[in-house]
C-alpha atoms as a PDB file:
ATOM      1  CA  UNK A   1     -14.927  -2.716  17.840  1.00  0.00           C
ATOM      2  CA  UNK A   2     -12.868   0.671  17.732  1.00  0.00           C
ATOM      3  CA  UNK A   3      -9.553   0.366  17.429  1.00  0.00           C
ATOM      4  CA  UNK A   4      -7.115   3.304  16.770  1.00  0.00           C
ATOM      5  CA  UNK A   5      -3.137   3.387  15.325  1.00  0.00           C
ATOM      6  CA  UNK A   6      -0.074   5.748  16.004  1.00  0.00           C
ATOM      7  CA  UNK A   7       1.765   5.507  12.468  1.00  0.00           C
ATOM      8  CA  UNK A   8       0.573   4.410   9.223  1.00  0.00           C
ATOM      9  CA  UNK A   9       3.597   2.391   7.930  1.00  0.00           C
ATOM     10  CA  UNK A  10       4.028  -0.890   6.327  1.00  0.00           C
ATOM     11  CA  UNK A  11       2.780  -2.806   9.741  1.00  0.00           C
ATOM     12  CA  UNK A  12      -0.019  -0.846  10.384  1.00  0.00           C
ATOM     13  CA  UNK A  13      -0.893  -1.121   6.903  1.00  0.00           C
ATOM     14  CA  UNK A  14      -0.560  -4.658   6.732  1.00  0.00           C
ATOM     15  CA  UNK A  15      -2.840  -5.277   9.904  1.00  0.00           C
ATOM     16  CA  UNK A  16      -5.219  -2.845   8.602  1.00  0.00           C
ATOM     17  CA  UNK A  17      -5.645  -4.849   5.628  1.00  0.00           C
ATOM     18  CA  UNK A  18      -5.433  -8.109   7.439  1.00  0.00           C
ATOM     19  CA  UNK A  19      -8.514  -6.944  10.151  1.00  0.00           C
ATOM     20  CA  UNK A  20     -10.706  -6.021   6.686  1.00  0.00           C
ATOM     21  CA  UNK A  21      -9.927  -9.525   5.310  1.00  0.00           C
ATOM     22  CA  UNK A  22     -10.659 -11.150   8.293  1.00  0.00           C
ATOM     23  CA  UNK A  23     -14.696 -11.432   9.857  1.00  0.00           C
ATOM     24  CA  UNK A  24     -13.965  -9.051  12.562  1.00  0.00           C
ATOM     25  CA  UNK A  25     -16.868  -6.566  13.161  1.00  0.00           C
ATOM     26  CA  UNK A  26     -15.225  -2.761  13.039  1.00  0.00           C
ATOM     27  CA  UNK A  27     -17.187   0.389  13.747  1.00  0.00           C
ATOM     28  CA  UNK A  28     -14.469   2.313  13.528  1.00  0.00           C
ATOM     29  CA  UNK A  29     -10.547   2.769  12.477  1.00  0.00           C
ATOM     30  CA  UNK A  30      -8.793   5.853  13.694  1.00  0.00           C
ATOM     31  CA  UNK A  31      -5.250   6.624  12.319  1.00  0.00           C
ATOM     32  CA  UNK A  32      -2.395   9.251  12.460  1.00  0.00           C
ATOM     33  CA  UNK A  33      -1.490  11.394   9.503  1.00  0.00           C
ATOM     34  CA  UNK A  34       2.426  10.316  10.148  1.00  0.00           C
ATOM     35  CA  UNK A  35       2.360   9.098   6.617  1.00  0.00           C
ATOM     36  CA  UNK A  36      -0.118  10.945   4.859  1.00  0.00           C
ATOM     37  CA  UNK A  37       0.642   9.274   1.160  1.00  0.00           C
ATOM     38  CA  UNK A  38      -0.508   5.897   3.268  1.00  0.00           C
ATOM     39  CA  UNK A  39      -2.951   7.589   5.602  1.00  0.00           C
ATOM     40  CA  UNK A  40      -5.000   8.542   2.491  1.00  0.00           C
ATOM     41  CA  UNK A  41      -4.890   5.484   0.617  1.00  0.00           C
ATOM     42  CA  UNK A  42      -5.905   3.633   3.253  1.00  0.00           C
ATOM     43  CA  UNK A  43      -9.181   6.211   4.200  1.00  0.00           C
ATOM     44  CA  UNK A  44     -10.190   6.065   0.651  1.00  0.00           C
ATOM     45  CA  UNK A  45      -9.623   2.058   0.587  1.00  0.00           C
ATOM     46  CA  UNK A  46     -11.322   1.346   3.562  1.00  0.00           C
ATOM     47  CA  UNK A  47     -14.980   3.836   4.369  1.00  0.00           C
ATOM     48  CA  UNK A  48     -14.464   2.727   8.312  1.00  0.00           C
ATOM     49  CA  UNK A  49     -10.992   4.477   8.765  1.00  0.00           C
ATOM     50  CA  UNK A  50     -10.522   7.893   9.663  1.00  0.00           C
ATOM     51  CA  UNK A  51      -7.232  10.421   9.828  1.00  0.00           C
ATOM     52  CA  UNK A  52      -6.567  11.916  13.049  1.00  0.00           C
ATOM     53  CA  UNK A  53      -4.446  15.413  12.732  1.00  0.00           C
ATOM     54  CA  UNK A  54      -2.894  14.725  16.070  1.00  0.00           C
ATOM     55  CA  UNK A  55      -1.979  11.735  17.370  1.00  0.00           C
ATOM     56  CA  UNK A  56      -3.727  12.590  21.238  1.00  0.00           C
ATOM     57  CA  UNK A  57      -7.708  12.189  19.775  1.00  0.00           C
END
């Protein structure tokens, strides 16, 4: 599963987290830069995530 998210605030976040926790099979996590303090901490917590510079890829 690929999933991708505009914004990287506390609900984002907080799904993000959730999907890891949970037994769902990710390839791949693509995320906006809106917040890049979250953005980053979440790329280094997670290997499967990656920032997008613009929201359109």
């Amino acid at each position: 599963m690929i999933l991708g998210f505009i914004g990287t605030g506390k609900i984002s976040s907080s799904i993000i987290f959730g999907i890891f926790k949970s037994k769902l099979k990710i390839k791949r996590i693509y995320i906006s830069s809106r917040n890049r303090n979250i953005a980053k901490k979440l790329s280094k917590s997670y290997g499967k995530i990656r920032v997008l510079k613009r929201n359109n890829r």
